[in-house]
Protein backbone atom coordinates (compact mmCIF):
# COMPACT_ATOMS: atom_id res chain seq x y z
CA UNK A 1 -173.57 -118.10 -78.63
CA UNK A 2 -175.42 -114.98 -79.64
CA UNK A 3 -174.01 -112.47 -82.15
CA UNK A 4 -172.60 -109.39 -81.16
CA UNK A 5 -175.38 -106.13 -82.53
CA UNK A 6 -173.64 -102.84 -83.74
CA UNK A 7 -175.43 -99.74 -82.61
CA UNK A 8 -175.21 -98.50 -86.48
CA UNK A 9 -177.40 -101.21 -87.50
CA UNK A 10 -180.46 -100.40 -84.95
CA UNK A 11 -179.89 -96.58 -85.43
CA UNK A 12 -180.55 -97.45 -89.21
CA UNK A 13 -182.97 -99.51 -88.93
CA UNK A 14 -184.96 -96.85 -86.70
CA UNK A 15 -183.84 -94.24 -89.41
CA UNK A 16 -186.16 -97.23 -91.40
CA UNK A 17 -188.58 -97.56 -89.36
CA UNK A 18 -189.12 -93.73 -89.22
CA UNK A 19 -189.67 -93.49 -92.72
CA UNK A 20 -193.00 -95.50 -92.76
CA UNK A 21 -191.54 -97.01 -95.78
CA UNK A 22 -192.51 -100.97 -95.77
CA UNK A 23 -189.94 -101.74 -98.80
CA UNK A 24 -187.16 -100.10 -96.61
CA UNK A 25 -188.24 -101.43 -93.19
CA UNK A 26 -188.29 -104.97 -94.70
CA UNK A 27 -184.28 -105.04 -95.36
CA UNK A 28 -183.88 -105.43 -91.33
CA UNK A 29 -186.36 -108.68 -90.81
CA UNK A 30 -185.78 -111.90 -90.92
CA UNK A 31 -188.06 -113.57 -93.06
CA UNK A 32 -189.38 -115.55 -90.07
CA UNK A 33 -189.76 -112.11 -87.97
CA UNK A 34 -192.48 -111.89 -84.81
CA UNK A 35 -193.71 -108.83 -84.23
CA UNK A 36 -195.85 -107.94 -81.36
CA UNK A 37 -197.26 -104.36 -80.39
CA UNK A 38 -199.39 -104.92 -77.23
CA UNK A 39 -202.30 -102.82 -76.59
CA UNK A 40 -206.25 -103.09 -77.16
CA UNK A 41 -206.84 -103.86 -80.81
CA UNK A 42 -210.31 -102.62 -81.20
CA UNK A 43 -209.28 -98.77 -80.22
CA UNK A 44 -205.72 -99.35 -81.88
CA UNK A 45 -205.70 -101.11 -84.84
CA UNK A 46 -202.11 -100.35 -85.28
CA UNK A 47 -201.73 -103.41 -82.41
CA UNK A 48 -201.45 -107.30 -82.97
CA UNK A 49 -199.18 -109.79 -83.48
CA UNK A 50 -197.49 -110.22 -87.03
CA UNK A 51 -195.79 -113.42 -87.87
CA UNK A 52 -193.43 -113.64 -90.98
CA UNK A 53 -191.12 -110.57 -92.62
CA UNK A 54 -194.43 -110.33 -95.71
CA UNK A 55 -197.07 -109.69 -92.85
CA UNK A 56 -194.94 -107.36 -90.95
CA UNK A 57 -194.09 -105.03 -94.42
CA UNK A 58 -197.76 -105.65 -95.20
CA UNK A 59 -198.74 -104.40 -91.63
CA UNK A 60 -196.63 -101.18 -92.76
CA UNK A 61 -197.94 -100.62 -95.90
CA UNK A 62 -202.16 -100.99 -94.26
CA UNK A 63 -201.14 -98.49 -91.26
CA UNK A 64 -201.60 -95.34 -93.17
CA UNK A 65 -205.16 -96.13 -93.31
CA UNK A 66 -205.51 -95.88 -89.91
CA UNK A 67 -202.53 -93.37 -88.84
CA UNK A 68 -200.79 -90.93 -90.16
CA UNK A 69 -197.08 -91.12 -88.40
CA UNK A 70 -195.30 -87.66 -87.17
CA UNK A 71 -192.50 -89.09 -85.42
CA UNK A 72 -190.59 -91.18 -82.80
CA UNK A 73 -188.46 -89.59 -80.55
CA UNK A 74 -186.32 -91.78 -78.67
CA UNK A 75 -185.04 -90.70 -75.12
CA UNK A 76 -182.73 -93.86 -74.66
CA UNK A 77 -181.79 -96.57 -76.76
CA UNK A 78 -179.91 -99.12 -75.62
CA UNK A 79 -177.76 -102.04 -77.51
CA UNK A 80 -176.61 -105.16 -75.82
CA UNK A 81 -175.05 -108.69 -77.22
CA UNK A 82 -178.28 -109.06 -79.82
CA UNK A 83 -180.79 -107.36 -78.47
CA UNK A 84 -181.71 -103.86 -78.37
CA UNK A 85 -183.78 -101.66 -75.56
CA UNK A 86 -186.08 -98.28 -77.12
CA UNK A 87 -188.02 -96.02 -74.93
CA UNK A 88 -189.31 -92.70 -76.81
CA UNK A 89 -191.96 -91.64 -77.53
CA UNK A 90 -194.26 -91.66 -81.00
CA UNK A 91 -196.75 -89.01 -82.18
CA UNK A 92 -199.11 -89.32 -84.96
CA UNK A 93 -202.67 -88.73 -86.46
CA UNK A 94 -205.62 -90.60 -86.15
CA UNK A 95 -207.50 -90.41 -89.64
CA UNK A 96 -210.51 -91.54 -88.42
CA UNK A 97 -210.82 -88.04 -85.96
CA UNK A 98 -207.97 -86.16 -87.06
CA UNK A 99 -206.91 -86.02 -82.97
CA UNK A 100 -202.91 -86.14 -82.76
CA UNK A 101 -201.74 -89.03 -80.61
CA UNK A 102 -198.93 -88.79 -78.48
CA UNK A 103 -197.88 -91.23 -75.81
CA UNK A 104 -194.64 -93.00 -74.44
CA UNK A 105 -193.48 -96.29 -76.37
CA UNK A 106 -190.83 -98.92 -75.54
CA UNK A 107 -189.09 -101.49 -78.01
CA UNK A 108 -188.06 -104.71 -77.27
CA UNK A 109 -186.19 -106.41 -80.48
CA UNK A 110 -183.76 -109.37 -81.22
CA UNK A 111 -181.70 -109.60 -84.15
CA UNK A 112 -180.09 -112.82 -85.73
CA UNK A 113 -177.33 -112.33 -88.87
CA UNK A 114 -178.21 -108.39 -88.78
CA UNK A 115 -181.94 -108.92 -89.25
CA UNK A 116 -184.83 -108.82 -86.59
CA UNK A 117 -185.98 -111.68 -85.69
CA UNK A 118 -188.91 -110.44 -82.68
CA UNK A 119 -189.73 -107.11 -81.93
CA UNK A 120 -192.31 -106.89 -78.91
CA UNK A 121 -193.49 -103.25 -78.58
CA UNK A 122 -195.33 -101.98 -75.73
CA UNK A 123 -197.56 -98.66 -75.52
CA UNK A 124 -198.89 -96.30 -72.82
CA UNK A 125 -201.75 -98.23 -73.91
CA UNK A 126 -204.16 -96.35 -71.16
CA UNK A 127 -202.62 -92.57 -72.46
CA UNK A 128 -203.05 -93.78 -75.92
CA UNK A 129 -206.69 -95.40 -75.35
CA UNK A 130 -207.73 -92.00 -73.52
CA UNK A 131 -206.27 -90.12 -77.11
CA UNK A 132 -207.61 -92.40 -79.37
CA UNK A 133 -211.51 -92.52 -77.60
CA UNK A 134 -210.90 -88.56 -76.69
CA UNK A 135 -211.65 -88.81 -73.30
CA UNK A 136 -210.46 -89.66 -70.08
CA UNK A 137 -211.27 -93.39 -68.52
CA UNK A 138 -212.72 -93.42 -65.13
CA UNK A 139 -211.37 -96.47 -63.92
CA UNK A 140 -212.70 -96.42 -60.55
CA UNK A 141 -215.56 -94.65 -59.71
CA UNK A 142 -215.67 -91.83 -57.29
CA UNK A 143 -211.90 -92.38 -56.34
CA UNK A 144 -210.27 -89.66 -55.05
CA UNK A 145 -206.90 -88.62 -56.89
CA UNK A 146 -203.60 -90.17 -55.43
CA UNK A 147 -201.56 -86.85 -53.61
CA UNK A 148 -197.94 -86.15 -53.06
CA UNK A 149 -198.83 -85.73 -49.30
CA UNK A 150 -200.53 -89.02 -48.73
CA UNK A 151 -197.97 -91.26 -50.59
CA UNK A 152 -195.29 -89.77 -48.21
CA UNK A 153 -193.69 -91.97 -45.82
């Protein structure tokens, strides 16, 4: 049987995770933590898969090389036996080209004894891509944009 999850203990650690501070982020994981951020890893290096609580606070510490975070803003967060639900969304900086980033971002994490034990985090990957490159994707050539008045039924 799963552990019950206070909210006050995933609103502190997003105060942590907020902070960008690896030390402080590392008091929520479990030393055996997974954490996955889906999206293309050769536009965002900020995605991968992490395996252990060292290579998840050593993932935090490296980011600032590539971003510079702003913020999270979280529209709902949600809290259920021990798991807990994010969708927001997170702004920062690319160093490389100075662009700001901004796109929508949901959390997916499960906690064990008060730490996390998997986080899976999934990006607008396409918004963020289009940011990141700073340009729109044609993903189908010569398509025609969708309309209010076709999709009507």
């Amino acid at each position: 049987m799963s552990q019950s999850l206070s909210r006050a203990l995933v609103e502190a650690f997003y105060e942590a995770y907020r902070s960008r501070d690896p030390q402080r982020i590392g008091e929520f994981l479990d030393d055996d933590v997974e954490w996955h951020i889906a999206g293309p890893v050769e536009v965002m290096q900020v995605c991968g898969h992490w395996q252990g609580k060292a290579a998840v606070i050593d993932r935090f510490a490296r980011i600032p090389q590539v971003i510079d975070f702003k913020k999270l803003d979280i529209a709902c967060l949600l809290v259920d036996g021990d798991r807990s639900a994010l969708f927001g969304r997170i702004t920062c900086r690319q160093i490389a080209s100075d662009r700001i980033i901004s796109h929508r971002v949901a959390h997916c994490g499960r906690y064990r004894s008060g730490k996390i034990v998997s986080m899976e985090i999934m990006n607008d990957s396409l918004d963020a891509v289009e940011q990141y490159i700073g340009h729109p994707i044609k993903l189908v050539p010569d398509a025609a944009p969708l309309r209010d008045d076709v999709l009507a039924i």
